[in-house]
Protein backbone atom coordinates (compact mmCIF):
# COMPACT_ATOMS: atom_id res chain seq x y z
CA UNK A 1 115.34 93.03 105.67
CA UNK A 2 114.26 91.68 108.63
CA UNK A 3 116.23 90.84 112.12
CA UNK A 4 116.37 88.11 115.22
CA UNK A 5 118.64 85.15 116.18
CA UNK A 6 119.73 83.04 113.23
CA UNK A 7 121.74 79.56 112.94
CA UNK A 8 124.92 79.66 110.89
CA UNK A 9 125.93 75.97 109.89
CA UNK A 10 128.04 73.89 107.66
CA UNK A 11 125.18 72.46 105.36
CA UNK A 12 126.73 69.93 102.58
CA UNK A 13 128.13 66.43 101.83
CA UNK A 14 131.81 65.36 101.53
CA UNK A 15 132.58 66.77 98.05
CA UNK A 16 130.59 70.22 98.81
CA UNK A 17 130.02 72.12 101.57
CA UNK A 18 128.49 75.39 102.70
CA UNK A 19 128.48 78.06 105.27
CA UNK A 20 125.30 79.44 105.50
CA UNK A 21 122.39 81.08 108.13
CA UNK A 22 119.22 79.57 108.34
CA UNK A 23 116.22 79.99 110.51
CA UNK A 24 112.71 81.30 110.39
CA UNK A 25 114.32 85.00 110.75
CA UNK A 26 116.08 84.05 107.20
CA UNK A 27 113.26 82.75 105.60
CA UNK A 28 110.97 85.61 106.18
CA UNK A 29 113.96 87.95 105.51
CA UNK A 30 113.78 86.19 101.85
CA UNK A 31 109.88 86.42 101.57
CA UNK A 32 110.08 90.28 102.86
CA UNK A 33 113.14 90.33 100.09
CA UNK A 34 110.56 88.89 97.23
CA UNK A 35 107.86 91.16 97.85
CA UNK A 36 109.91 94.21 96.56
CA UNK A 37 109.20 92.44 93.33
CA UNK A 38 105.10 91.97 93.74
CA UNK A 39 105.10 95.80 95.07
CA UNK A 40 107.85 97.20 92.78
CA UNK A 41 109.51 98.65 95.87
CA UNK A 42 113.69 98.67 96.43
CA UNK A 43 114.41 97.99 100.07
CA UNK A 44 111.57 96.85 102.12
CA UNK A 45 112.19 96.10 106.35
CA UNK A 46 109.62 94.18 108.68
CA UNK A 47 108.24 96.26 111.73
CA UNK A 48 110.91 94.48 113.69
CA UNK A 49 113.52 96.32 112.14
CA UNK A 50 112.03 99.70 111.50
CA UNK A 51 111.48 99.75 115.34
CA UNK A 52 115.08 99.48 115.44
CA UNK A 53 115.98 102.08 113.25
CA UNK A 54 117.30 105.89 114.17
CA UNK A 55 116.51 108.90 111.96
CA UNK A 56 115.44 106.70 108.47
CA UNK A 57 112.16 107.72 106.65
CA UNK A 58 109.90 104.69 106.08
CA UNK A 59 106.46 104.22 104.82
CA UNK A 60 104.30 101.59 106.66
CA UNK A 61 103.15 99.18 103.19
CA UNK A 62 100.81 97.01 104.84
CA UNK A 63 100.41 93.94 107.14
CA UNK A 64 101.22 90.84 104.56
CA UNK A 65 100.91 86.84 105.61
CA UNK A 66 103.77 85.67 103.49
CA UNK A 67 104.24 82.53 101.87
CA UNK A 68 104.78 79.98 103.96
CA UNK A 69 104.25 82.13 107.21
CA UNK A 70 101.28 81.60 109.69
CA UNK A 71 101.64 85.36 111.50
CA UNK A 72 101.58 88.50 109.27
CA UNK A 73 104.24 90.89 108.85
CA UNK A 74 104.17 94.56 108.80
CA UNK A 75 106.11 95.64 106.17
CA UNK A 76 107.54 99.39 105.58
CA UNK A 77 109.60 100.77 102.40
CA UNK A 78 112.57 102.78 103.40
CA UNK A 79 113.01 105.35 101.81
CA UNK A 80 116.80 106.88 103.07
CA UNK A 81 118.10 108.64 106.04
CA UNK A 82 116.00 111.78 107.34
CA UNK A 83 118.91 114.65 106.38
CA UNK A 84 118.49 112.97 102.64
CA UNK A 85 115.11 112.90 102.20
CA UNK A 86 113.44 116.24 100.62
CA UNK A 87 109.51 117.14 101.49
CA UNK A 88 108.70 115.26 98.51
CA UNK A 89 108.85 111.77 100.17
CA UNK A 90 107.53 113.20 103.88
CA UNK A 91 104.68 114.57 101.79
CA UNK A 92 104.47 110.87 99.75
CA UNK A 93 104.38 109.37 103.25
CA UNK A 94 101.62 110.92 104.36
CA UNK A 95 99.64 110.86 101.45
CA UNK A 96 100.27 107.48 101.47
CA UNK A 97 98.71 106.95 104.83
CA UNK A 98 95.95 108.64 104.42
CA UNK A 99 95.10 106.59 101.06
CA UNK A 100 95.87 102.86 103.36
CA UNK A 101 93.46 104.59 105.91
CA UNK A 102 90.87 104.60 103.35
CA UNK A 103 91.61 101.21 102.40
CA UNK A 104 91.51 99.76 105.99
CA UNK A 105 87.94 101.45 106.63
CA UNK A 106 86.78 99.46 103.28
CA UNK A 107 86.58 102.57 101.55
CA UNK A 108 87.44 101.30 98.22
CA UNK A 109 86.57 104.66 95.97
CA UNK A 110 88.01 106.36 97.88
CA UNK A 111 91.38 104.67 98.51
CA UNK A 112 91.52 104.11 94.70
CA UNK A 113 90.91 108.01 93.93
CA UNK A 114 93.89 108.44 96.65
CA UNK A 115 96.29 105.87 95.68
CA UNK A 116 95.69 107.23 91.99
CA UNK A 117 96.48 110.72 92.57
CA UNK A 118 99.66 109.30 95.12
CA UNK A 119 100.70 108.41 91.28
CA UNK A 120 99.68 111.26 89.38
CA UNK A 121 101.20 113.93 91.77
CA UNK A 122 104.68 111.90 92.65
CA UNK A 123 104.65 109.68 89.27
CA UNK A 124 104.76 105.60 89.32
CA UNK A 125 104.67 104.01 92.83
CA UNK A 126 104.38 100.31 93.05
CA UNK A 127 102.80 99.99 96.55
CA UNK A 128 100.15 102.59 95.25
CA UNK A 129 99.70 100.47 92.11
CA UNK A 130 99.09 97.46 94.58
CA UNK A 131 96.79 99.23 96.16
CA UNK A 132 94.69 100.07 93.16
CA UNK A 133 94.52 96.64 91.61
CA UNK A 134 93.89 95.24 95.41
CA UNK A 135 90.90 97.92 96.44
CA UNK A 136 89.14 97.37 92.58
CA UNK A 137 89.30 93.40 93.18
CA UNK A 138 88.36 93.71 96.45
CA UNK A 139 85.20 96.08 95.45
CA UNK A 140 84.29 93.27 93.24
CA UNK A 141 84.97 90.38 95.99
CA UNK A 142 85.19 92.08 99.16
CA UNK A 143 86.87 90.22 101.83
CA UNK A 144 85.44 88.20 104.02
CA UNK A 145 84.81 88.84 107.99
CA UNK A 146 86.29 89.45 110.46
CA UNK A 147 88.15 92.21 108.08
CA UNK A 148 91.54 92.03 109.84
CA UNK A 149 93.18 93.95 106.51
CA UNK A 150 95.90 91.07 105.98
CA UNK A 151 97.16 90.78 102.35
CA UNK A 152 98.02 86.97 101.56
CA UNK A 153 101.22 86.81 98.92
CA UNK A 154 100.88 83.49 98.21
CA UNK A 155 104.02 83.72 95.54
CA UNK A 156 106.72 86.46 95.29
């Protein structure tokens, strides 16, 4: 999900015609939207929209430059409305952070060892999965400088 101004239109030819929005706002909406599928995540909302957001538990997942997109996007998983959500996911939160902390200081042992025990203690997570594939390529290939910790999704 993601959220600004939009353009609704009547797109079409004589025989068929649709209704439709369009816009930058939709098209990032739809790359935010295809992600779920390379992080195996549910519902995931740009910064934009978190911002927006009263009393819902989210997880910052990273800053992405999405397909098609020249500025990056900070992405966050929500997770459901505060009352809902048990310790479980505040404590997956912060565990969480702590494990992208070790990734943005290039700490790639150590953000592996965390995003694997993120798994082992609160079972299969898909942005922790991500994270382990992405910090053990990177500790082969580390990124190059200026390290501005952008992940590039070429295809969703």
């Amino acid at each position: 999900m993601h959220c600004g101004h939009i353009l609704l239109g009547h797109i079409g030819a004589l025989d068929h015609y649709e209704y439709t929005p369009m816009g930058d706002i939709v098209n990032t909406a739809s790359r935010i939207e295809g992600l779920n599928k390379v992080l195996g995540t549910g519902t995931l909302v740009s910064d934009e929209l978190v911002r927006q957001l009263d009393r819902f538990l989210s997880r910052e997942i990273g800053r992405f430059k999405l397909a098609g997109k020249i500025k990056p996007v900070v992405v966050h998983e929500l997770l459901g409305r505060l009352e809902e959500c048990d310790a479980s996911k505040t404590n997956l939160c912060t565990a969480f952070s702590e494990a992208r902390e070790a990734f943005s200081k290039r700490s790639w042992d150590e953000a592996i060892e965390k995003f694997q025990q993120i798994i082992i203690k609160f079972g299969e997570d898909g942005p922790s999965g991500f994270y382990v594939k992405l910090s053990e390529e990177y500790k082969k290939n580390p990124p190059g400088e200026p390290w501005e910790e952008v992940i590039r999704i070429e295809k969703e």
